[in-house]
Protein backbone atom coordinates (compact mmCIF):
# COMPACT_ATOMS: atom_id res chain seq x y z
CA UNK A 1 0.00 0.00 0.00
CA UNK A 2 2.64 2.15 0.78
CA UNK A 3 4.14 4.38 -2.43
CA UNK A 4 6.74 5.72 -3.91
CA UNK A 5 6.60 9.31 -5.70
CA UNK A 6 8.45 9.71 -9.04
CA UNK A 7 9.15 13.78 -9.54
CA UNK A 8 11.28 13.32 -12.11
CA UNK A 9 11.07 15.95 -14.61
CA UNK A 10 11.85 13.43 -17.69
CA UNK A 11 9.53 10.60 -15.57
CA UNK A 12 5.94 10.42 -16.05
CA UNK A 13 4.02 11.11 -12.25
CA UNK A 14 3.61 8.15 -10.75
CA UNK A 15 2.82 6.60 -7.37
CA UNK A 16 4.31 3.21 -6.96
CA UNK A 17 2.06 1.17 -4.07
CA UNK A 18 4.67 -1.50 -3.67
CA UNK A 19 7.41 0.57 -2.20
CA UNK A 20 7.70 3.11 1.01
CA UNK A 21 6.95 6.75 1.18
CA UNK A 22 6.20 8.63 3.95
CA UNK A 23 4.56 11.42 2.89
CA UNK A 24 1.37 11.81 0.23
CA UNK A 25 1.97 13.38 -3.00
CA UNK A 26 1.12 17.37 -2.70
CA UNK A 27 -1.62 17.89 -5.19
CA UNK A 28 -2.51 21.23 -6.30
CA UNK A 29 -6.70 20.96 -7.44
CA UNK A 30 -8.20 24.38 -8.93
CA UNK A 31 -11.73 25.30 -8.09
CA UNK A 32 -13.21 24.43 -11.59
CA UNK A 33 -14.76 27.49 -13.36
CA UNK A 34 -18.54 27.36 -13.28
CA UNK A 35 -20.70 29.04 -10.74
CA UNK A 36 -21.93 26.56 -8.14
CA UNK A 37 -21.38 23.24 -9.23
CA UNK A 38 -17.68 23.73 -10.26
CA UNK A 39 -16.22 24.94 -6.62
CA UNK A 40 -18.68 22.00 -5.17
CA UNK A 41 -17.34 18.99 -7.63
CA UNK A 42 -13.48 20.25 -7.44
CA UNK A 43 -13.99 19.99 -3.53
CA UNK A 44 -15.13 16.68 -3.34
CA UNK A 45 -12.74 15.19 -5.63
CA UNK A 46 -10.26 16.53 -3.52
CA UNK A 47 -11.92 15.46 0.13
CA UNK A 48 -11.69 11.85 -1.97
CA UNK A 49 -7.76 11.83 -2.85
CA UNK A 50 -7.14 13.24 0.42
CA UNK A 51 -8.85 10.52 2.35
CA UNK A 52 -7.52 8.11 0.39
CA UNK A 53 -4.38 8.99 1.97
CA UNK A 54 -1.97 9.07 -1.19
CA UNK A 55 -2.62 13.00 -1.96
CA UNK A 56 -2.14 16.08 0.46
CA UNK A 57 -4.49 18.50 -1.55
CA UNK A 58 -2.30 22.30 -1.54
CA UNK A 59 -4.46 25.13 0.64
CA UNK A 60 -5.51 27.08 -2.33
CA UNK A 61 -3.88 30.36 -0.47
CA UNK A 62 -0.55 29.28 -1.84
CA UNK A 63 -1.50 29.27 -5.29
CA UNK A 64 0.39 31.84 -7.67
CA UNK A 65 -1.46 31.12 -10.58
CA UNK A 66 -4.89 31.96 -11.56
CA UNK A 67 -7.02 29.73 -13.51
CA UNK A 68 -9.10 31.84 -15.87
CA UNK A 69 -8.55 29.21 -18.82
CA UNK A 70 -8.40 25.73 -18.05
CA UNK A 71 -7.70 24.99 -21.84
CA UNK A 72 -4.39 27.18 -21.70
CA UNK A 73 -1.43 25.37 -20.82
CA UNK A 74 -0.65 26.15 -17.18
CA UNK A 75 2.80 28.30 -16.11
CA UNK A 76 4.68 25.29 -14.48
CA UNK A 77 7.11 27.15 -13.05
CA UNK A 78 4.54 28.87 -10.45
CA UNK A 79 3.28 25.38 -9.96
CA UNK A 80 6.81 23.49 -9.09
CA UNK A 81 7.60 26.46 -6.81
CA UNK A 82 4.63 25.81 -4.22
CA UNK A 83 5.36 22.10 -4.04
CA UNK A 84 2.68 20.71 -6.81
CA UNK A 85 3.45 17.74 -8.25
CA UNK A 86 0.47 17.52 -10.15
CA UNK A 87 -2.08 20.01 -10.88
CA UNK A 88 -6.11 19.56 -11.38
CA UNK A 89 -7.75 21.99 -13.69
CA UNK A 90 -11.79 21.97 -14.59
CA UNK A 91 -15.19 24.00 -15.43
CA UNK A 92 -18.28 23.21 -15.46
CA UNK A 93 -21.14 23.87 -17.86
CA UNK A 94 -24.71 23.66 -18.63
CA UNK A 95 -25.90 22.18 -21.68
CA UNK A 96 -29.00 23.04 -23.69
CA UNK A 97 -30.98 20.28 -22.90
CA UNK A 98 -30.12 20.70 -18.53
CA UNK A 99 -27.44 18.23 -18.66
CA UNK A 100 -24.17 19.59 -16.99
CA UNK A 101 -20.55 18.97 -18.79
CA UNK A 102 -17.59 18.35 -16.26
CA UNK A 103 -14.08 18.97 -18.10
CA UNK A 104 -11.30 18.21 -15.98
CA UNK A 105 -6.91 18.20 -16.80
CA UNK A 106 -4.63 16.85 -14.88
CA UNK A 107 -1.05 18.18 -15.79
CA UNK A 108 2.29 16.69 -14.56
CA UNK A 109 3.82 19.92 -13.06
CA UNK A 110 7.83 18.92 -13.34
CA UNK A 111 7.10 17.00 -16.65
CA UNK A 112 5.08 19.52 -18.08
CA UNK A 113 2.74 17.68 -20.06
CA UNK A 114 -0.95 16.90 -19.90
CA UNK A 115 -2.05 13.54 -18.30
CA UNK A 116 -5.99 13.37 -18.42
CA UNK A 117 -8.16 15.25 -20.96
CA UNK A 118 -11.31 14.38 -20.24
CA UNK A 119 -15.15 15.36 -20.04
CA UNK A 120 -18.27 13.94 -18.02
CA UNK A 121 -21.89 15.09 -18.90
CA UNK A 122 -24.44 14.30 -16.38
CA UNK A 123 -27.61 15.51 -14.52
CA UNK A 124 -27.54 17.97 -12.50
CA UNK A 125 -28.27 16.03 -9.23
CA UNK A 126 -25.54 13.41 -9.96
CA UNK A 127 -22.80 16.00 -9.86
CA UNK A 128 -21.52 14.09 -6.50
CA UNK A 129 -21.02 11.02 -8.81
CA UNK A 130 -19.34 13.24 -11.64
CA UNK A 131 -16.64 14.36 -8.65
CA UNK A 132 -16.06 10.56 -7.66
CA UNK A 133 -15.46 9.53 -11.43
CA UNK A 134 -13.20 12.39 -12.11
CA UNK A 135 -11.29 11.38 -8.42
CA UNK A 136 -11.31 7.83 -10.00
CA UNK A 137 -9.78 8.82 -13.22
CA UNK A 138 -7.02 10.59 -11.34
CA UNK A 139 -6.30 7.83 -8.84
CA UNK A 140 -5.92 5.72 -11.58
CA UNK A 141 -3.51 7.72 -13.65
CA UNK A 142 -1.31 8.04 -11.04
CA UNK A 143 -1.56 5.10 -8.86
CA UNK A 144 -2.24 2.58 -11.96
CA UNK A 145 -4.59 0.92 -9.97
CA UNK A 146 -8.60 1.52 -9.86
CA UNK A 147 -9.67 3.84 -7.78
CA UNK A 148 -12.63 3.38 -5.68
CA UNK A 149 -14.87 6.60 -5.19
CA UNK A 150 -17.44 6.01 -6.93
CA UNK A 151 -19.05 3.32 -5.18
CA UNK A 152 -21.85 2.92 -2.16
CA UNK A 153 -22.11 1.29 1.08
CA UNK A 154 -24.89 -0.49 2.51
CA UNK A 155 -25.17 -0.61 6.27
CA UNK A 156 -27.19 -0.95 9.39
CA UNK A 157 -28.44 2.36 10.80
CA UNK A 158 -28.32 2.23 14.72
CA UNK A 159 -31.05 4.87 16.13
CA UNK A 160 -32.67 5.07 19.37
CA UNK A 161 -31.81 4.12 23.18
CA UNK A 162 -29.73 0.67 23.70
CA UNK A 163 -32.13 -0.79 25.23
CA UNK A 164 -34.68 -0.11 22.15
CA UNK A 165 -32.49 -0.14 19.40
CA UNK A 166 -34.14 0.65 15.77
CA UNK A 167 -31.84 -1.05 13.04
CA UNK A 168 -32.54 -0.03 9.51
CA UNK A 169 -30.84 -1.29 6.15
CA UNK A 170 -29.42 1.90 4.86
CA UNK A 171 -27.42 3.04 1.64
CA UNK A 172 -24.50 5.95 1.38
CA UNK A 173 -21.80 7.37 -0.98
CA UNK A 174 -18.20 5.69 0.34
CA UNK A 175 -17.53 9.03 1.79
CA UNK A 176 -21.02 9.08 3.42
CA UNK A 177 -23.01 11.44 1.37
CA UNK A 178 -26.55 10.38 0.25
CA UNK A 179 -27.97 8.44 3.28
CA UNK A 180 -30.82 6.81 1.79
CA UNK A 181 -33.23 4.22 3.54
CA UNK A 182 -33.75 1.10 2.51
CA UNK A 183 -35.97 -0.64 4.94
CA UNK A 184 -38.37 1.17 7.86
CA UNK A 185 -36.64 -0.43 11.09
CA UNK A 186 -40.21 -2.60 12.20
CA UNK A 187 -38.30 -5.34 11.91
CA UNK A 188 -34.37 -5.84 12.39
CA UNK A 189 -32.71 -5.98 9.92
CA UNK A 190 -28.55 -7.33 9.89
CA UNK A 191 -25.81 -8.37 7.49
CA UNK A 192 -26.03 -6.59 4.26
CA UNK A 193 -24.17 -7.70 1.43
CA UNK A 194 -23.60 -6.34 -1.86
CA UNK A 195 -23.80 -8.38 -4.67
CA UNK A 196 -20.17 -8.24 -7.26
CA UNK A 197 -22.41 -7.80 -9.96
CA UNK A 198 -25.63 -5.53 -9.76
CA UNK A 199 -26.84 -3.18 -7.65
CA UNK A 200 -28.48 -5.97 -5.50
CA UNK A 201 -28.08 -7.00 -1.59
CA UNK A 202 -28.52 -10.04 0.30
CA UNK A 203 -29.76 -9.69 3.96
CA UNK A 204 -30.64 -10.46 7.27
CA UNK A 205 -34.52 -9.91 8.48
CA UNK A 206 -36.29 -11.10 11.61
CA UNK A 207 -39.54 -9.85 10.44
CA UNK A 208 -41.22 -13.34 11.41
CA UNK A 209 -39.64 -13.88 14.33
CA UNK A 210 -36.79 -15.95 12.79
CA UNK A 211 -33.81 -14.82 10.88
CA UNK A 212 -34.35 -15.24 7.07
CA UNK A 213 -32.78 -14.24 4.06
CA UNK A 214 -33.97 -11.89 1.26
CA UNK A 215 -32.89 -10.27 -2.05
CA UNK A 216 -33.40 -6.89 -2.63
CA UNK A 217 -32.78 -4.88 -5.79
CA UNK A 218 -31.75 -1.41 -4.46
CA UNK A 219 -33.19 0.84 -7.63
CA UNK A 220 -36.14 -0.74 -7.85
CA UNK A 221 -37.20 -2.15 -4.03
CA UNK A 222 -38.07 -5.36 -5.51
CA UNK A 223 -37.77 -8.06 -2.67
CA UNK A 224 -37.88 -11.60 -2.49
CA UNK A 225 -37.29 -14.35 -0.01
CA UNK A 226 -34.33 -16.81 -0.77
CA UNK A 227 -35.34 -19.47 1.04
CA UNK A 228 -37.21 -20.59 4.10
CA UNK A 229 -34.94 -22.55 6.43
CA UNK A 230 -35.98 -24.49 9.15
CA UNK A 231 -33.50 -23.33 12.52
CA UNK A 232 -31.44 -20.15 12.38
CA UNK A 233 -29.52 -18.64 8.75
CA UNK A 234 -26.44 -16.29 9.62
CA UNK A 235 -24.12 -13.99 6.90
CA UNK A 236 -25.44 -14.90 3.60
CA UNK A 237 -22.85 -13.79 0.75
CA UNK A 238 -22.80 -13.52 -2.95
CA UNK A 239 -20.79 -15.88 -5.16
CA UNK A 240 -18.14 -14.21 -7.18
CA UNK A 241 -20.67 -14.40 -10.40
CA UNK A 242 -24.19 -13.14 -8.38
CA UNK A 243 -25.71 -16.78 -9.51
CA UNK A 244 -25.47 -18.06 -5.41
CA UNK A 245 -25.89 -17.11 -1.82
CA UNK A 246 -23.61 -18.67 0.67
CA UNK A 247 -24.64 -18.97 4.35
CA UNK A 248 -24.50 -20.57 7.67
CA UNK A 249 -27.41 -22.72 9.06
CA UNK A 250 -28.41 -23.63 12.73
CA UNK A 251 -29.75 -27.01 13.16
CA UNK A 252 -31.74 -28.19 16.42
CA UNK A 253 -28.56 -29.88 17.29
CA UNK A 254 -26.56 -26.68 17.88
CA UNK A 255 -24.35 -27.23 14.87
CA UNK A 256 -24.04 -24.85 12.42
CA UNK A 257 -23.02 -25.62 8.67
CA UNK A 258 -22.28 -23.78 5.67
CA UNK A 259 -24.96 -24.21 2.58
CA UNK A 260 -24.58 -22.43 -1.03
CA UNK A 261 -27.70 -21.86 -2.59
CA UNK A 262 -28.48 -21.70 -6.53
CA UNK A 263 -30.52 -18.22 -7.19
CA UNK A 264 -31.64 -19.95 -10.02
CA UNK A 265 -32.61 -23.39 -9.30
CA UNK A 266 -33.26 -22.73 -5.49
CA UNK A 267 -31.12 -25.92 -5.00
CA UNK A 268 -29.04 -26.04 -1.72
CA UNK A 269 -25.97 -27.49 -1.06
CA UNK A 270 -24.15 -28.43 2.06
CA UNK A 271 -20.34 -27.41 1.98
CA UNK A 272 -19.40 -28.71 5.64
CA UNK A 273 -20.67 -31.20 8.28
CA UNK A 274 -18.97 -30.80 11.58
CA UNK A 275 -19.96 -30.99 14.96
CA UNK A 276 -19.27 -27.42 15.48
CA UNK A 277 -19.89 -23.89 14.66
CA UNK A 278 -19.13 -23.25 10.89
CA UNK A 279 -20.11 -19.49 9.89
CA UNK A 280 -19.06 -16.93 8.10
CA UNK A 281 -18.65 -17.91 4.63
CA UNK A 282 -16.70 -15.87 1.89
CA UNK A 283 -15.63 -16.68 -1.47
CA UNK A 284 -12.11 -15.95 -2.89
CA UNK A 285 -13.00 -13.54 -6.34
CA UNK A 286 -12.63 -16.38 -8.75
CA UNK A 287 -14.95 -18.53 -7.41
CA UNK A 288 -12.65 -21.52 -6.28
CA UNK A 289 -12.34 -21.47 -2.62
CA UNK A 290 -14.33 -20.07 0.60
CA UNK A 291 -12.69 -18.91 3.78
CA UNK A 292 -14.95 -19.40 6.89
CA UNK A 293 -15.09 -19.51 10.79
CA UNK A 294 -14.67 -23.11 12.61
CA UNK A 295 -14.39 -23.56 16.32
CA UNK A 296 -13.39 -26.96 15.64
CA UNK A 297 -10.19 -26.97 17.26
CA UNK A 298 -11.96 -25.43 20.24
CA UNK A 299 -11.79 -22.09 19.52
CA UNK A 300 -13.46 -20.30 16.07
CA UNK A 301 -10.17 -20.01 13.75
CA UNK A 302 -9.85 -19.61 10.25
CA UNK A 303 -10.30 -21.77 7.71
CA UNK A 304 -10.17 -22.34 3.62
CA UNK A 305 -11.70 -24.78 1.95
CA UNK A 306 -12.75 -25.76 -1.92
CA UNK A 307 -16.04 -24.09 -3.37
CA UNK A 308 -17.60 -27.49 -3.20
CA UNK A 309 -16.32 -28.34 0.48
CA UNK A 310 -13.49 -30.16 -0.37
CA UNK A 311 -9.76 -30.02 1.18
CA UNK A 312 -10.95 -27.81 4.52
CA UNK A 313 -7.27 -26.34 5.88
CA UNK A 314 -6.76 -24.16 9.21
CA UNK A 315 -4.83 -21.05 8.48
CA UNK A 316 -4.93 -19.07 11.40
CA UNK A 317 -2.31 -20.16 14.01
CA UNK A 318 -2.02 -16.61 16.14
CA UNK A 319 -2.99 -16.20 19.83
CA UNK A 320 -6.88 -15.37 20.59
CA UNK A 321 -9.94 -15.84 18.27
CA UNK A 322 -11.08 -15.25 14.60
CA UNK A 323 -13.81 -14.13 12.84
CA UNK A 324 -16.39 -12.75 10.24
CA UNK A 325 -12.95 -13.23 7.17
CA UNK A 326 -13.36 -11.81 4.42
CA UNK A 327 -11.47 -12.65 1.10
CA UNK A 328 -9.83 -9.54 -0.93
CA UNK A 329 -11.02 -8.64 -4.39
CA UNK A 330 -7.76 -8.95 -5.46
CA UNK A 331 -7.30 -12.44 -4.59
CA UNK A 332 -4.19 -11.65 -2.64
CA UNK A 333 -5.22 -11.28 1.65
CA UNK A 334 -8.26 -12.34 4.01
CA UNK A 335 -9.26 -9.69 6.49
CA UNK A 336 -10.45 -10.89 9.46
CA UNK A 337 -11.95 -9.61 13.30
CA UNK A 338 -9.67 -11.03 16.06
CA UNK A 339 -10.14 -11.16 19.71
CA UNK A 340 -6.69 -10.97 21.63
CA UNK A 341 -5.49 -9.38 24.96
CA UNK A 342 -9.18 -8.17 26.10
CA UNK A 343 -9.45 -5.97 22.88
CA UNK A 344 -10.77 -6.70 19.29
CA UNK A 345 -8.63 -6.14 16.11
CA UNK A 346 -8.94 -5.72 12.20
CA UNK A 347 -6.24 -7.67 10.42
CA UNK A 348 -4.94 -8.80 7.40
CA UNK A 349 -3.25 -12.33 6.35
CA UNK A 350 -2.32 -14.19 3.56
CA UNK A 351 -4.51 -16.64 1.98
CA UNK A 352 -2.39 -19.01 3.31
CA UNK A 353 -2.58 -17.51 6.75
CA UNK A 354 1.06 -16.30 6.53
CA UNK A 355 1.87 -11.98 7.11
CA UNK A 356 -0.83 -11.47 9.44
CA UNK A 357 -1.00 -7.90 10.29
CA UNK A 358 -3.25 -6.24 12.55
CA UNK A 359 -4.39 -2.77 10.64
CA UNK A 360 -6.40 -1.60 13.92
CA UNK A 361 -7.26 -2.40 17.56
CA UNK A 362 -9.68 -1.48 19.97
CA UNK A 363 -12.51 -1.53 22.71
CA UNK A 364 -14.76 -3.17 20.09
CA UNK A 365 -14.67 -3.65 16.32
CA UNK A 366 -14.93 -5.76 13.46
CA UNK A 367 -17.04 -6.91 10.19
CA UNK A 368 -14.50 -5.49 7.83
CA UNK A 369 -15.50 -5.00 4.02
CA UNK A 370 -13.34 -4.54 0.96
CA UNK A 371 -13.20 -1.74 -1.12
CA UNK A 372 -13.17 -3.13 -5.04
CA UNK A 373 -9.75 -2.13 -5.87
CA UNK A 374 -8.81 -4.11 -2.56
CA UNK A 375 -6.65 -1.45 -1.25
CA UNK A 376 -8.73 -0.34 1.51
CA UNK A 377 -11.39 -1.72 4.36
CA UNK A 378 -14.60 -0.71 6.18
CA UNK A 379 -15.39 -1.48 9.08
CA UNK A 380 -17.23 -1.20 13.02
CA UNK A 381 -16.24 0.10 15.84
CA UNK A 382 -17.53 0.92 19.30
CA UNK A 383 -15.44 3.16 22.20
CA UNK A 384 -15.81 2.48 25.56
CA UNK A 385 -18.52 4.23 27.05
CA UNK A 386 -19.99 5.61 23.31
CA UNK A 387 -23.45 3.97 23.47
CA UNK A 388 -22.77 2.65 19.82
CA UNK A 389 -21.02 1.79 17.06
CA UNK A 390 -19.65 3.69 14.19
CA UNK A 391 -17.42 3.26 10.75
CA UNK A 392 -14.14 3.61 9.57
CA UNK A 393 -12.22 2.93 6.72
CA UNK A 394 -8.42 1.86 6.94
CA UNK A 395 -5.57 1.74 3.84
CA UNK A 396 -3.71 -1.47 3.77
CA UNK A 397 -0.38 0.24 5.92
CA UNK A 398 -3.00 0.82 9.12
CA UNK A 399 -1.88 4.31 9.50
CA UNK A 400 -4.27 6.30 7.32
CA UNK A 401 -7.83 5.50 9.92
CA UNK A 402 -10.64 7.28 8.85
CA UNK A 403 -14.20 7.83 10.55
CA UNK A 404 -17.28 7.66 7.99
CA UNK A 405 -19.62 10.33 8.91
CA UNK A 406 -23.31 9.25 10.13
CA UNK A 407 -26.48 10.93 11.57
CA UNK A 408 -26.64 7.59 13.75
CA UNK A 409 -24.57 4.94 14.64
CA UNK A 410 -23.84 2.08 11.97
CA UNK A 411 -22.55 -1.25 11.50
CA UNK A 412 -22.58 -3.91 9.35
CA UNK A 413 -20.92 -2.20 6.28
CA UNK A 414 -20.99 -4.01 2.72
CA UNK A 415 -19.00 -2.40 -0.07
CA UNK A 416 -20.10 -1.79 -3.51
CA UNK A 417 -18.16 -2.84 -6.61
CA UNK A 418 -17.94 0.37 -8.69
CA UNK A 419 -20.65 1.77 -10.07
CA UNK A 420 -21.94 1.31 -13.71
């Protein structure tokens, strides 16, 4: 996660995440011309590269230069003396038929030469979305990875006194704009997850008194049950391809098992059969393998096993207890909750279960959730004497903690993949 700046006048800017740097790359991003929309959109791409924690956006009172043209080539020189590495140039239009067009340039200060040329026409009321693309685009240019702005989190809204808690399925922006309800809190509701390939979630509902599972198309509200399950059904999940649900069922005998489902056929099929407490299923992104939750050896650990339940490995080996993992989009870690020392901790291993790294520790906290380039996780957490839990994001180093602002408290988080 960690990068590497390359100011080289003769290199093009990039930002290598393989090797160290301390310090973000200073970014210099002009309010684009435009009354209104243009200061708004220029502000919130740069909130999004700042959070990200690669970029350190320049305080606009050090710039020399005045953008009156963002078409004209910019004077570099006033540029390179303030520190910019790269510079962000827009305006922002109306078009004849309402639509607004977003231009944006980013320029290579020391190199001197254009990187992104680019335009973005849109409604009016989607100009938050416009500022996450054009934050994407720019990640992306310089990092060489995707970025990951413009995407949504579902999540449990938290309202009213502990001891009467209302918990509604709710939908934000990653940065926590939009709020936007999805179900009225008369019943609770728990787990969210997004599916990888439409704007769809599988959830938790206790509407009848039991916990069952339902689809729910976010756009449309379209709901349906996925199954009705004698005993108790825990953290349903997507398969990689949308076409199954993955979950965790209590049987009268206390054992709990993990089941995929076919969305299609509605046929189920039992992965594991232990005399023990299987949960927390999660696919690896290409379909192969699921990590999950046994406390088979005594104590709930991590495990890996085949898509169809074959070859089921322990990977965890470190002191305390693991759970809710959660593989990477990019194939390449598991995130996990563990319990250790009287405090809970977000961490990081290997699919293997080698390089475990602990990203965050504290009072109370876990469920962590992937952002889709796989460079960054969401997650819960609850201080010590708070009343209730709230979110944060982390970067793979553990340094660059962020808190996700809500009216209420939240849990549960589910990232999006990016947005269509």
């Amino acid at each position: 996660m960690l990068g590497a700046f390359v100011p080289a006048a003769q290199a093009r800017l990039e930002l290598t995440l393989d090797r160290g740097v301390v310090e973000p790359m200073p970014i210099a991003i002009t309010d684009f011309l435009g009354q209104g929309l243009g200061a708004e959109i220029s502000q919130i791409v740069a909130a999004d590269l700042q959070r990200s924690g690669l970029f350190a956006p320049i305080d606009k009172g050090a710039f020399i230069e005045k953008i009156s043209n963002p078409d004209a080539v910019p004077r570099f020189d006033d540029w390179k003396v303030i520190n910019a590495q790269a510079l962000v140039t827009g305006r922002v239009t109306q078009e004849g038929d309402g639509r607004i067009r977003a231009e944006v340039r980013l320029w290579d200060t020391f190199a001197g030469e254009q990187l992104i040329g680019e335009q973005f026409f849109s409604s009016p009321q989607n100009s938050r979305r416009v500022a996450h693309i054009i934050a994407d685009a720019i990640y992306e240019k310089i990092t060489g990875e995707k970025g990951y702005f413009d995407t949504r989190v579902v999540f449990i809204d938290e309202s009213g006194s502990k001891n009467d808690r209302k918990k509604r399925l709710a939908i934000m922006d990653q940065d926590g704009a939009n709020v936007r309800y999805l179900s009225d809190g008369r019943a609770i509701a728990l787990t969210p997850r997004f599916s990888p390939t439409r704007q769809e979630i599988t959830y938790m509902s206790y509407e009848s008194g039991q916990p069952r599972v339902y689809l729910l198309q976010i756009e449309t509200g379209q709901r349906e049950l996925v199954g009705n399950f004698p005993g108790m059904t825990f953290a349903p999940r997507f398969s990689p391809d949308g076409q199954k649900v993955i979950m965790s069922l209590l049987r009268d005998d206390g054992n709990s098992n993990i089941y995929a489902m076919d969305l299609r056929s509605r046929t189920t099929t039992r992965l594991t059969d232990s005399n023990s407490i299987d949960t927390s299923p999660s696919y690896s992104p290409d379909g192969s393998q699921v990590v999950f939750t046994s406390d088979r050896g005594g104590q709930p650990q991590i495990y890996v096993m085949g898509a169809d339940g074959s070859g089921q490995t322990r990977i965890s080996f470190g002191g305390g207890s693991y759970s809710t993992p959660v593989w990477s989009p990019r194939g390449d870690l598991i995130a996990f909750t563990k319990q250790a020392g009287g405090e809970f901790q977000i961490g990081v291993m290997r699919t293997d279960g080698s390089g475990e790294r602990i990203l965050s520790s504290g009072f109370q906290q876990e469920g962590p959730t992937w952002a889709p380039n796989g460079r960054y996780i969401m997650f819960f957490k609850e201080a010590a004497g708070s009343g209730g839990p709230r979110l944060f994001s982390i970067d793979l180093t553990g340094r660059n903690e962020q808190p996700i602002p809500t009216s209420h408290f939240a849990s549960d988080p589910a990232w999006s993949p990016l947005l269509e």
